[in-house]
Each structure stands twice: as C-alpha cells, then as structure tokens.
N, C-alpha and C. Protein backbone atom coordinates (compact mmCIF):
# COMPACT_ATOMS: atom_id res chain seq x y z
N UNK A 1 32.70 98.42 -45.10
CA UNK A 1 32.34 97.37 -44.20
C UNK A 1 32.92 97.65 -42.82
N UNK A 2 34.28 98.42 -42.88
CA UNK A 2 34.64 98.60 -41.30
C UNK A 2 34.03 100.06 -40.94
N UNK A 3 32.89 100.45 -41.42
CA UNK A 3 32.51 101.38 -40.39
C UNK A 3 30.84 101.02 -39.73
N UNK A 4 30.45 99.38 -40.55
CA UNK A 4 28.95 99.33 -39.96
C UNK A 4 29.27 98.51 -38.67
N UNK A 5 28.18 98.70 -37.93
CA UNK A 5 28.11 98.35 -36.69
C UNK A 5 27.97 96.88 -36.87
N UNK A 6 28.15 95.91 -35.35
CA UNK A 6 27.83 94.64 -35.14
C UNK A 6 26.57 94.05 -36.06
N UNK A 7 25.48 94.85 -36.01
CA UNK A 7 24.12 94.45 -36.23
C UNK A 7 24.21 94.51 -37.81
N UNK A 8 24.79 95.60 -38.12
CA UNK A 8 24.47 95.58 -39.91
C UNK A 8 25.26 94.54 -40.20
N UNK A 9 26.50 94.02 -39.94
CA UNK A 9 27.59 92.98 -40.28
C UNK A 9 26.77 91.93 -40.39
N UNK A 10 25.96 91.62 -38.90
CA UNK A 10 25.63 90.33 -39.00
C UNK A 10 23.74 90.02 -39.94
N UNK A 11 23.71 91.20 -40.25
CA UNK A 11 21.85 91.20 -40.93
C UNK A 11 22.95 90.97 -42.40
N UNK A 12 24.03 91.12 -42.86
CA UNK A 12 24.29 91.12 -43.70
C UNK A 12 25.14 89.45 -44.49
N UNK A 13 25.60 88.90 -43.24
CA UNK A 13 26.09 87.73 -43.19
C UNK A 13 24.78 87.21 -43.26
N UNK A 14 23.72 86.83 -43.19
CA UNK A 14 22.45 86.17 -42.95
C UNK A 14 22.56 85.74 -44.20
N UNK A 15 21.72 86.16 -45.24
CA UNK A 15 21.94 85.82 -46.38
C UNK A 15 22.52 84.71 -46.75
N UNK A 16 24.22 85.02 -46.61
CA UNK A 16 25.65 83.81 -47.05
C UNK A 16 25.34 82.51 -45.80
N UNK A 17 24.60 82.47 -44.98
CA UNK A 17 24.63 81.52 -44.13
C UNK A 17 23.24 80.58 -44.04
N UNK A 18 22.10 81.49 -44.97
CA UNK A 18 20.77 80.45 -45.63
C UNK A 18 21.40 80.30 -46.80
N UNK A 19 22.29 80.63 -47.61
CA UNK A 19 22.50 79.99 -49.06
C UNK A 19 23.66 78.69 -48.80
N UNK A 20 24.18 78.62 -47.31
CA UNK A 20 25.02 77.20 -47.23
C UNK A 20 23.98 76.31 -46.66
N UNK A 21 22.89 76.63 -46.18
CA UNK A 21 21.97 75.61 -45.64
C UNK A 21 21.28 75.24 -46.67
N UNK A 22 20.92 76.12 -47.80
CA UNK A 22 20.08 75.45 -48.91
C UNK A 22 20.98 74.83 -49.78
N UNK A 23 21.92 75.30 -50.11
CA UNK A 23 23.32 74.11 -50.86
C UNK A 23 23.08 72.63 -50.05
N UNK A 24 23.42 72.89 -48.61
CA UNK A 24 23.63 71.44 -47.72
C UNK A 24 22.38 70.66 -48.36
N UNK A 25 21.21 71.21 -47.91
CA UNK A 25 19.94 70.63 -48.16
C UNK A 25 19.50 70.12 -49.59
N UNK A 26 20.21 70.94 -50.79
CA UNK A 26 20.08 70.61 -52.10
C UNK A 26 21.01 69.18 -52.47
N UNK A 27 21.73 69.32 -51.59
CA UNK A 27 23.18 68.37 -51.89
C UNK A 27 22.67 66.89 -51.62
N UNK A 28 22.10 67.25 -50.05
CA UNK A 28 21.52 65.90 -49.57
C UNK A 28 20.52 65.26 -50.60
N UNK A 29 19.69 66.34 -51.09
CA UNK A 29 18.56 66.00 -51.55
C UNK A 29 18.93 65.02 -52.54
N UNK A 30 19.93 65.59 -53.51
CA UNK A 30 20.35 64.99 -54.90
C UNK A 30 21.01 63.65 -54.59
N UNK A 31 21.81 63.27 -53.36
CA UNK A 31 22.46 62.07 -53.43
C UNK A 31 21.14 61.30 -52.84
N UNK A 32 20.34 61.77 -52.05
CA UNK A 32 19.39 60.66 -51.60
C UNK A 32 18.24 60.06 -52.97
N UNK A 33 18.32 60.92 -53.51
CA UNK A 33 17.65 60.24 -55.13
C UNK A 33 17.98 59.47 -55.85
N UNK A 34 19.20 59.94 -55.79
CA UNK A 34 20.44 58.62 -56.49
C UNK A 34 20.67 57.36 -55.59
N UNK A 35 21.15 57.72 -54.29
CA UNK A 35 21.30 56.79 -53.78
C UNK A 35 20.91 56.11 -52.37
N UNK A 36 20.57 54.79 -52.19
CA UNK A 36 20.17 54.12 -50.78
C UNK A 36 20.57 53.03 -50.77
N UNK A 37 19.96 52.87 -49.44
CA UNK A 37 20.93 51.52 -48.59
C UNK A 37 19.37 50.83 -48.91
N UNK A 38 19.85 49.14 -49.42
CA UNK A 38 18.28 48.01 -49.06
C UNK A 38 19.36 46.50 -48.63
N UNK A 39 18.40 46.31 -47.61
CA UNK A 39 18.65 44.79 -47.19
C UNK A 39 17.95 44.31 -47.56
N UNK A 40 19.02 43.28 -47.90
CA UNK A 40 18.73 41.54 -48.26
C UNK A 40 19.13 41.01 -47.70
N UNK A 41 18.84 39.35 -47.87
CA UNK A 41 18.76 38.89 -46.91
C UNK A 41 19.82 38.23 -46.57
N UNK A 42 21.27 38.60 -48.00
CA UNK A 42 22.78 38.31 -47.17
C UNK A 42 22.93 39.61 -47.10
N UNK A 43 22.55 40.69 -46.77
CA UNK A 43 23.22 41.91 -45.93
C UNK A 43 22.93 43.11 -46.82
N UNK A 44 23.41 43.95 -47.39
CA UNK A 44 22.99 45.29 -47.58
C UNK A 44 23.95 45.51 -48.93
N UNK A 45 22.84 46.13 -49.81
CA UNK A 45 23.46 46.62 -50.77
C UNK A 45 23.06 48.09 -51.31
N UNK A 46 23.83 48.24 -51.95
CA UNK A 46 23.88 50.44 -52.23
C UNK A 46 23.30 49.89 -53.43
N UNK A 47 22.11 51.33 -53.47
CA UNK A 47 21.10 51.15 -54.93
C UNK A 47 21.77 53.08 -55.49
N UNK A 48 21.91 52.31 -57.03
CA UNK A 48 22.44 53.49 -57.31
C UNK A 48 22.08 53.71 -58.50
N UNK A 49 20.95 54.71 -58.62
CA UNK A 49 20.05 54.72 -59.61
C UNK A 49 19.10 53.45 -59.92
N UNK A 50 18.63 52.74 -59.03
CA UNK A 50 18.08 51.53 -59.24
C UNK A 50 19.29 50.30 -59.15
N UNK A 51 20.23 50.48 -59.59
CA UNK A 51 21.07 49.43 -59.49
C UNK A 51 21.67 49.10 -58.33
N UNK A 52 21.64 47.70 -58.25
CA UNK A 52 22.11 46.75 -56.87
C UNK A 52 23.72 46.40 -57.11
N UNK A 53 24.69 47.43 -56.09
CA UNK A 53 26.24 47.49 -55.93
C UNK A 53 26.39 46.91 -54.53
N UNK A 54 26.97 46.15 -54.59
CA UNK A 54 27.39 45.64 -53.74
C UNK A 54 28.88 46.46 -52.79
N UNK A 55 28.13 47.76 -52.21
CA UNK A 55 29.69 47.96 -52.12
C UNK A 55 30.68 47.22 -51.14
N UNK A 56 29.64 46.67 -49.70
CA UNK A 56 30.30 46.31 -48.77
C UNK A 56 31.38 45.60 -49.29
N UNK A 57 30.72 44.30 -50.53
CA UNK A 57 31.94 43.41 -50.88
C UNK A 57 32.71 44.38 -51.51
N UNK A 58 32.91 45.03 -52.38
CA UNK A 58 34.01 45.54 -53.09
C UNK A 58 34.98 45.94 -52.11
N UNK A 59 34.37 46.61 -51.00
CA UNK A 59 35.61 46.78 -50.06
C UNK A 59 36.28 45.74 -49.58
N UNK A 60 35.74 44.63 -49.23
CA UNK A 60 36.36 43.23 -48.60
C UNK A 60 37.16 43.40 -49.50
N UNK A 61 36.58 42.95 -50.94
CA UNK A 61 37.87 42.25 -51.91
C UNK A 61 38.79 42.84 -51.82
N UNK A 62 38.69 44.37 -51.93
CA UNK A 62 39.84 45.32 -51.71
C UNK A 62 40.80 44.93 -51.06
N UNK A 63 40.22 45.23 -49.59
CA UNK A 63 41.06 44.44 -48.11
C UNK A 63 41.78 43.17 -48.30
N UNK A 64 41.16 42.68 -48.54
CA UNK A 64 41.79 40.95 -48.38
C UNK A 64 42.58 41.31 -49.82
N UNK A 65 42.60 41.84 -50.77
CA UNK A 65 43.61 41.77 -52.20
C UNK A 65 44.81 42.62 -51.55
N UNK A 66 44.51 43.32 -50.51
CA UNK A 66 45.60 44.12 -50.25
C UNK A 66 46.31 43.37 -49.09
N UNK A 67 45.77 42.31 -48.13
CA UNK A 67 46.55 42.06 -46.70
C UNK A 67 46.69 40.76 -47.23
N UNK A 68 46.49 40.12 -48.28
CA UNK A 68 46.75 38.67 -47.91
C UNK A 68 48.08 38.33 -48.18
N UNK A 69 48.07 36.95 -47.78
CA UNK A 69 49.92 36.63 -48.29
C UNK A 69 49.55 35.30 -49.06
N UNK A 70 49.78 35.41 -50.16
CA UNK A 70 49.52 33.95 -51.19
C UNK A 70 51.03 33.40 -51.15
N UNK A 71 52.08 33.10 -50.30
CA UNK A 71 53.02 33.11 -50.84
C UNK A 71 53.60 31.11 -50.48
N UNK A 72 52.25 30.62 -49.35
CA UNK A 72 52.38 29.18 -49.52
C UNK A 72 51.01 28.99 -50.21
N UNK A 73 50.31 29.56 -50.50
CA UNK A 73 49.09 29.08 -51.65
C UNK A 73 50.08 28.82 -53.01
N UNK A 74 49.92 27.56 -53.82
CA UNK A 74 49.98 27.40 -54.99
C UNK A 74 48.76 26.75 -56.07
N UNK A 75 48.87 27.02 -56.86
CA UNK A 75 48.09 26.59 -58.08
C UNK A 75 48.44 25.21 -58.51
N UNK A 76 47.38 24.33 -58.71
CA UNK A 76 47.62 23.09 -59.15
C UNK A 76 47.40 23.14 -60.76
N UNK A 77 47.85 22.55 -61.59
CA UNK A 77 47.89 22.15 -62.71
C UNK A 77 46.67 20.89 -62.96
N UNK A 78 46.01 20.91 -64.53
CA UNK A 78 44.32 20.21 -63.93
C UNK A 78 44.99 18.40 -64.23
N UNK A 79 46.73 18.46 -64.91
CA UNK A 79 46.79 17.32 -65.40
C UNK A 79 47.93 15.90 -64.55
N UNK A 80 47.91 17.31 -63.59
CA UNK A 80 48.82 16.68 -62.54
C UNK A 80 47.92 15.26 -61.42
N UNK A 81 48.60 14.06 -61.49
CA UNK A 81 47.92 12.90 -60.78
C UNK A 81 47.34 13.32 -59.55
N UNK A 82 47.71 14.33 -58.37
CA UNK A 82 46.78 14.34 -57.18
C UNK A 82 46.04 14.90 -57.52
N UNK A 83 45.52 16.32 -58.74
CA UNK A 83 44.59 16.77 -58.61
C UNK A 83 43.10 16.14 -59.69
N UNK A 84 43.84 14.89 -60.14
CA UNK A 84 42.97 13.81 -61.50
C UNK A 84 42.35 13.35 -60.75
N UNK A 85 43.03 12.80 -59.01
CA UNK A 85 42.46 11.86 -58.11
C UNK A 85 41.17 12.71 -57.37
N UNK A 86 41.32 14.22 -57.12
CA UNK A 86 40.71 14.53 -56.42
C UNK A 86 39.48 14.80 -57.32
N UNK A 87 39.69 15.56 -58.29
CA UNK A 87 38.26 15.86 -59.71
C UNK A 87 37.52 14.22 -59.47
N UNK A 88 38.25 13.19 -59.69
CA UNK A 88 37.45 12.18 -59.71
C UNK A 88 36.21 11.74 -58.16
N UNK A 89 37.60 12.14 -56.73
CA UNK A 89 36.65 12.03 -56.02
C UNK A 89 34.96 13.38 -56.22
N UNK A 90 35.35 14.34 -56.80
CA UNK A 90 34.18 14.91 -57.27
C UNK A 90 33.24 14.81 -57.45
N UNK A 91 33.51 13.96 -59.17
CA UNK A 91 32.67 13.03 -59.74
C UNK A 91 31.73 12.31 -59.24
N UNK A 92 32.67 11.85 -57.83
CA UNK A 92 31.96 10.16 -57.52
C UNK A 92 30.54 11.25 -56.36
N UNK A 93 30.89 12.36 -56.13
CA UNK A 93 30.59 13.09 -54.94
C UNK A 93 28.94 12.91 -55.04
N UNK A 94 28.44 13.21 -55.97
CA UNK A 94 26.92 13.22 -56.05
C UNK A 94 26.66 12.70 -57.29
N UNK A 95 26.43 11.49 -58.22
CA UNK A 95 26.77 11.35 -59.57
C UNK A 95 25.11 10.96 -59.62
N UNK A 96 24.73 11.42 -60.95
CA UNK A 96 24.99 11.21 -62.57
C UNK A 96 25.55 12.97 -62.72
N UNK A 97 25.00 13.52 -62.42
CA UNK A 97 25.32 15.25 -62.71
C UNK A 97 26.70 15.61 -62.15
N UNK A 98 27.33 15.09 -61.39
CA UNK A 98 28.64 15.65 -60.90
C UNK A 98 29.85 14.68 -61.62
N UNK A 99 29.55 13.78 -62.52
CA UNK A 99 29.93 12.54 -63.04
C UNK A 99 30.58 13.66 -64.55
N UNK A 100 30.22 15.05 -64.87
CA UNK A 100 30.34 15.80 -65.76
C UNK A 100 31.69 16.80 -65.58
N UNK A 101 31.92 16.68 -64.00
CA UNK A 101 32.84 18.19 -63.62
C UNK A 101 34.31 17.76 -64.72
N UNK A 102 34.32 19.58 -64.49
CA UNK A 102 35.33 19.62 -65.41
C UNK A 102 36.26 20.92 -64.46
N UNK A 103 38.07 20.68 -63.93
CA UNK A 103 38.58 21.64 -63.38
C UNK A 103 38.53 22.95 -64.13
N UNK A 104 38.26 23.98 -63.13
CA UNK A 104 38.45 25.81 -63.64
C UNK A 104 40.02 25.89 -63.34
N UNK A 105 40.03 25.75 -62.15
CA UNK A 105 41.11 25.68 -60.77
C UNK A 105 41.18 25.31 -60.18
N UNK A 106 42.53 25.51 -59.49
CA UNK A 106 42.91 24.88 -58.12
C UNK A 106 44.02 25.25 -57.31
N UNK A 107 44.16 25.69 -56.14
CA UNK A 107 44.88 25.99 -55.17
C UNK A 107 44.72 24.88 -53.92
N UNK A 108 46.56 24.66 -53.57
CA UNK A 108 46.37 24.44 -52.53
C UNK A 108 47.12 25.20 -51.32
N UNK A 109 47.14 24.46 -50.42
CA UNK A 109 48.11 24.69 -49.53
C UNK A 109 48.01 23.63 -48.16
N UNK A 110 49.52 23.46 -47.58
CA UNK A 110 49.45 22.51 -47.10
C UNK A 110 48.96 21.20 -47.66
N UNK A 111 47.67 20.68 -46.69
CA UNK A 111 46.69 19.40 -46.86
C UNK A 111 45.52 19.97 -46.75
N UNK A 112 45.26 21.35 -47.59
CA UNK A 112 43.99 21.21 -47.94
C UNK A 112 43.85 22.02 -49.67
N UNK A 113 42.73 21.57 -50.49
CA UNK A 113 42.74 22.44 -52.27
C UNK A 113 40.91 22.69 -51.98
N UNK A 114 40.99 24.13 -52.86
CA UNK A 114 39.94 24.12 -53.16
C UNK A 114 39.48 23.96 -54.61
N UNK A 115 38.82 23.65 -55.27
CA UNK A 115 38.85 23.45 -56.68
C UNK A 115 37.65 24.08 -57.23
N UNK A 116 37.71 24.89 -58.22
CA UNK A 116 36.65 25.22 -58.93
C UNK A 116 36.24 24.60 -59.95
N UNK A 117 34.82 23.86 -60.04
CA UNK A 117 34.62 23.44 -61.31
C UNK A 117 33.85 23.64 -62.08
N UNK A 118 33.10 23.22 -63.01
CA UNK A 118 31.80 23.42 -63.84
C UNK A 118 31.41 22.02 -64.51
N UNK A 119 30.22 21.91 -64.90
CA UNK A 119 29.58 21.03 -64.91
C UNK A 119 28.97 20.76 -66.24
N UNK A 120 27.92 19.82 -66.58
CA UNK A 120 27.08 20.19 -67.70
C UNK A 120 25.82 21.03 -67.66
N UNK A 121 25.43 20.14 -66.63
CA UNK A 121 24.09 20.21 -66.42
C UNK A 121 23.57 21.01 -65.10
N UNK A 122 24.57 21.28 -64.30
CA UNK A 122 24.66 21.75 -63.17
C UNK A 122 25.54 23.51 -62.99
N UNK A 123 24.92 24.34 -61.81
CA UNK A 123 25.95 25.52 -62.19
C UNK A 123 27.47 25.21 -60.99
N UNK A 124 27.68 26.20 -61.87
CA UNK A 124 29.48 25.91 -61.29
C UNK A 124 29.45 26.03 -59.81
N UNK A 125 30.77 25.34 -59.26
CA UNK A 125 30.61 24.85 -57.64
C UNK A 125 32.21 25.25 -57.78
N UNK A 126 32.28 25.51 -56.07
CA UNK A 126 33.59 25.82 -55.33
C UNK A 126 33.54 24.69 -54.07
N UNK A 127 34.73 23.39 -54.36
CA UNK A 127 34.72 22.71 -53.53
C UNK A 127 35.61 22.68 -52.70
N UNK A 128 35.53 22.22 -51.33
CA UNK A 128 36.63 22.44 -50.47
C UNK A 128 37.39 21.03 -50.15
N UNK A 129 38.67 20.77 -50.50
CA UNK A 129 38.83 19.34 -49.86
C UNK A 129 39.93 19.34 -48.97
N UNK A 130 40.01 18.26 -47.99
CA UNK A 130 40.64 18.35 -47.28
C UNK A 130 41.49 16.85 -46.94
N UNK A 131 42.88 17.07 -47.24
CA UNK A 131 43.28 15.89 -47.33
C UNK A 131 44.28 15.81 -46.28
N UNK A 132 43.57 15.82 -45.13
CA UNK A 132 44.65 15.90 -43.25
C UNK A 132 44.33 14.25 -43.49
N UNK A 133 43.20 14.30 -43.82
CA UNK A 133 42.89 12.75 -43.96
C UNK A 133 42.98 11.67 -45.09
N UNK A 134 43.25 10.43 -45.07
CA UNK A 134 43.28 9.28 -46.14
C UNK A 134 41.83 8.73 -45.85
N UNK A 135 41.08 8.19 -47.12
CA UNK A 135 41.44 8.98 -48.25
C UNK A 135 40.97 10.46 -48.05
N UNK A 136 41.78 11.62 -49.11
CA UNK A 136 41.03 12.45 -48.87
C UNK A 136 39.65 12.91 -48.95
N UNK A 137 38.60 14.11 -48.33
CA UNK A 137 37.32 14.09 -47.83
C UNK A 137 36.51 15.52 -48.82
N UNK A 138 36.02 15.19 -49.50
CA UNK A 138 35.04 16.97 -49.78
C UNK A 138 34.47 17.10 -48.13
N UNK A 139 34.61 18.69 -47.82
CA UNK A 139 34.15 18.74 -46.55
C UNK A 139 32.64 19.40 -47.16
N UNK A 140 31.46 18.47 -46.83
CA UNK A 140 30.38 18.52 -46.93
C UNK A 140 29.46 19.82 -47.06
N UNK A 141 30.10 20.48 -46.10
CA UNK A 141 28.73 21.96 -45.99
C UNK A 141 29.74 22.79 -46.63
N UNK A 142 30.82 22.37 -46.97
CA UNK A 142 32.08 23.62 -47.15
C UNK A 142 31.89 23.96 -49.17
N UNK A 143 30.82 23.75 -49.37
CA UNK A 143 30.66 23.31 -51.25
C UNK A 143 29.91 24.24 -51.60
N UNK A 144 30.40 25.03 -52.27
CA UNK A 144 29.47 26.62 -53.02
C UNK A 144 29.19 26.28 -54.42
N UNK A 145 27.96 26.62 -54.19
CA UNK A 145 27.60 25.77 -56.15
C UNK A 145 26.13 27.24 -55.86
N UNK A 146 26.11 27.74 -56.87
CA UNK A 146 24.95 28.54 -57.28
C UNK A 146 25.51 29.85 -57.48
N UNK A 147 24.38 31.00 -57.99
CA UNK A 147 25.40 32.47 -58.42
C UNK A 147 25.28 33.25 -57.11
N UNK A 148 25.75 33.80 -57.10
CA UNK A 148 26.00 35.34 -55.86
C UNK A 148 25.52 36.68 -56.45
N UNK A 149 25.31 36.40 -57.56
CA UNK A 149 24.79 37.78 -58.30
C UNK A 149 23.44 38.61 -56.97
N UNK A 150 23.26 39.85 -56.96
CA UNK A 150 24.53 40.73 -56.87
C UNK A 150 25.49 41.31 -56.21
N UNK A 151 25.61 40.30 -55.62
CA UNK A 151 27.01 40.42 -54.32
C UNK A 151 28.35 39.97 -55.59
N UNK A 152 29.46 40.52 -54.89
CA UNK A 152 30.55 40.06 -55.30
C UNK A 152 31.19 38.95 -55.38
N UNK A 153 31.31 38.10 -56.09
CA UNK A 153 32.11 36.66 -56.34
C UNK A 153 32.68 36.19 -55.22
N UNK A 154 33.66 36.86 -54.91
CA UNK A 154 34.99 36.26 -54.52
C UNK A 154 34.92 36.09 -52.84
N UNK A 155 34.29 37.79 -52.23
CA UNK A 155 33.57 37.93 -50.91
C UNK A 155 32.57 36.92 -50.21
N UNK A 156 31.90 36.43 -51.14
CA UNK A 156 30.80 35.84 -50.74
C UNK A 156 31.26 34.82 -50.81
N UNK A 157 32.16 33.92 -51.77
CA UNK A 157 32.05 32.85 -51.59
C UNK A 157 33.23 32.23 -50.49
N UNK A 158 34.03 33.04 -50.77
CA UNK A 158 35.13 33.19 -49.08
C UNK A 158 34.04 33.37 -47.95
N UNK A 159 33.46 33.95 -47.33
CA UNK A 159 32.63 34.23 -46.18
C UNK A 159 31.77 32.54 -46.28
N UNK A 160 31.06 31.81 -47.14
CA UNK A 160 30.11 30.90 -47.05
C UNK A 160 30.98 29.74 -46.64
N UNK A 161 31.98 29.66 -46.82
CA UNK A 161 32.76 28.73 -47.25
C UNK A 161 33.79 28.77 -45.87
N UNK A 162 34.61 29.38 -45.38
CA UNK A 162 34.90 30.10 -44.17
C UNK A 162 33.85 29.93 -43.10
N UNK A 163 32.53 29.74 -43.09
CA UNK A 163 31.53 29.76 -42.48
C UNK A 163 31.54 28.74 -42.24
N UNK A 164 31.12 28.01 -42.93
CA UNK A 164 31.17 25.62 -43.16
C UNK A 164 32.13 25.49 -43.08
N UNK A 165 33.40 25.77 -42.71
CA UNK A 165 34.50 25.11 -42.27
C UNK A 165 35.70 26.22 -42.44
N UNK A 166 35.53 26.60 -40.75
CA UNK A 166 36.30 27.32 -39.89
C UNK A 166 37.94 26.87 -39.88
N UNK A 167 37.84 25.39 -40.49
CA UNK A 167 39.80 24.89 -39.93
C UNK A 167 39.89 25.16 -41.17
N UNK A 168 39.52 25.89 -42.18
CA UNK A 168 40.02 25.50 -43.66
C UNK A 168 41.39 26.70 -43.42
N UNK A 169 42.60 26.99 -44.16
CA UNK A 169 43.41 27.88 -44.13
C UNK A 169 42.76 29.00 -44.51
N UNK A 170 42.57 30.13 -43.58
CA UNK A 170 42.49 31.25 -44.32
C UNK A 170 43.34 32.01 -45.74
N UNK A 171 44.61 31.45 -45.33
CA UNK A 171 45.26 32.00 -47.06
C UNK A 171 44.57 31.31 -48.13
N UNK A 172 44.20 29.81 -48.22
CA UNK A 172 43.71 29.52 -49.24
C UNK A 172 42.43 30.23 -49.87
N UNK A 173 41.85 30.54 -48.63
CA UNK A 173 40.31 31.39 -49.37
C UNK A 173 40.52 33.05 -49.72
N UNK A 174 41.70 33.61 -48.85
CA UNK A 174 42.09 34.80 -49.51
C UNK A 174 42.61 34.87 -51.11
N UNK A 175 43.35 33.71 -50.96
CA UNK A 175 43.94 33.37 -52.23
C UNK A 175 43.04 33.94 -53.56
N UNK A 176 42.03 32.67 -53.06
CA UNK A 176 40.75 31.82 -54.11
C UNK A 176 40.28 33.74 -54.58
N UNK A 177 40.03 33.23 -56.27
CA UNK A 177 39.61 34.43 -57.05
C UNK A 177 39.40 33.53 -57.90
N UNK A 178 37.65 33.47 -57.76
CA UNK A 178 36.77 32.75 -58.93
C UNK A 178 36.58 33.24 -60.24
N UNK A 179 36.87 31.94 -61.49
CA UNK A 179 37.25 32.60 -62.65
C UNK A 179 35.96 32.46 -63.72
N UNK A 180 34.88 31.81 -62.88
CA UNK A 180 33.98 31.45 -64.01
C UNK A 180 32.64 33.26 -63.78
N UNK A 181 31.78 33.32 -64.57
CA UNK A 181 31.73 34.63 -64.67
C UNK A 181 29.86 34.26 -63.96
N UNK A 182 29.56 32.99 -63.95
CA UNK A 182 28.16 32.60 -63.45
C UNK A 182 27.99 32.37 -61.94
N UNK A 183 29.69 32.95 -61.28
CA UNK A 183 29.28 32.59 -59.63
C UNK A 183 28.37 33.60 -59.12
C-alpha cells in the first residue's frame, strides 16, 4: 500500500466509502419502517410498529419524577373528617351519578387537595379543590374525568388540569400519580 500512488489509494478507498453510504441508507431505511411521528390532536405520538407510544409523555413523567419536591405534599387518609367533608362536597357536585364517588386518593398541600375518585356509573375523575376559600370550592374547569389512553396518565392529566387552573400548586400536580388504571 505504501508504494501506490495518490490515485490508486483513493480508486481503492471508493469502495469502503459506498459501503458506509449504503449501511447509512439501509439503517435509515429499517428505522423508518418501524418507526414515525403522527399527530393528534393532543400532540404527537411515536408509532412503533403500528403502536401508539407516547414518548413525549414518558419523558415529562421522567422529568417531573426526577425535579419535583413532594416534601410539603401529603397524602390524606379517605377516613379522616376534612377529607369525608370534601368527597361529600363531590357528591353534592353533579348528583344522581356523582352521589356514587368513592376516594382512590388524596393529596394536599397547603389550602388546596386534589382527589381521585371513581364512580359507579361514571369513569374515574381527578378533582381539584380549593379551600383558600369557606366553604371550600371544586374549581370548575380544573376536573379530569375520562381516559388519556394513549398518552400517559399522569402527564396529561397534570398539563389539563395546570391548564384550568394556573394558581393550583405546582408540587401538588407533580406530586399527583394516578392510581386507577382507566385514566
């Protein structure tokens, strides 16, 4: 090899430099079969082999499981008197069908809880309440009831909810990790 000239070196490198362009090109080829980007109409999800992954959320959850600080979020107990008072204001919230809720959970912090519940007849809801005020208030648009399927639980319903009511504590919705499996 060290006695051919410039020209034979490089007629000879040719070769090794179309077999990395057809690798590149084979490579692309194979992940674009497997995989693409489709919007919907809450935002974009990775199809992977036909299947709808939500990756954007998985990364949120990631993020927010890794930066949050739960350390004035606490968990309410379902048998403790403020949180009997608040399930009931629930109840009263839209009744005959909400007249059924039954607590998943509950976090608060400060003067505000969010509560997860489930229902009979109805699918499970994430309510927001806010008790700056007497009596305390469900904040109206701040109420997630239906599935997220196939977005991620926990992302989506933090972002909707965060959305309808901006004063809510952000730790509480970092906190919030929905336990029923139909959100």
């Amino acid at each position: 090899m060290a006695n051919l000239s410039a020209e034979d070196r490089h007629t000879i490198s040719m070769p090794q430099r179309i077999s990395i362009y057809v690798l590149l090109l084979v490579t692309l080829g194979v992940f674009l079969n497997h995989f693409s980007l489709e919007h919907k109409e809450n935002g974009y999800l990775l199809m992977v082999d036909g299947r709808e992954v939500d990756a954007i959320g998985v990364a949120q959850d990631k993020w927010v499981k890794l930066t949050r600080n739960c350390s004035r979020v606490r968990s309410v107990d379902a048998q403790t008197p403020e949180l009997l008072t608040l399930l009931q204001l629930i109840r009263d919230y839209s009744p005959p069908a909400s007249e059924t809720a039954h607590v998943i959970q509950a976090a608060t912090t400060g003067n505000w809880t969010l509560v997860e519940v489930k229902f009979k007849d109805l699918l499970p809801a994430v309510v927001l309440i806010d008790q700056t005020v007497q009596p305390p208030q469900i904040v109206p648009n701040a109420i997630w009831s239906g599935e997220t399927h196939p977005w991620r639980p926990a992302p989506f319903v933090r972002q909707y909810i965060s959305s309808k009511a901006p004063q809510a504590p952000s730790d509480l919705l970092d906190c919030f990790e929905p336990q029923l499996k139909k959100l």
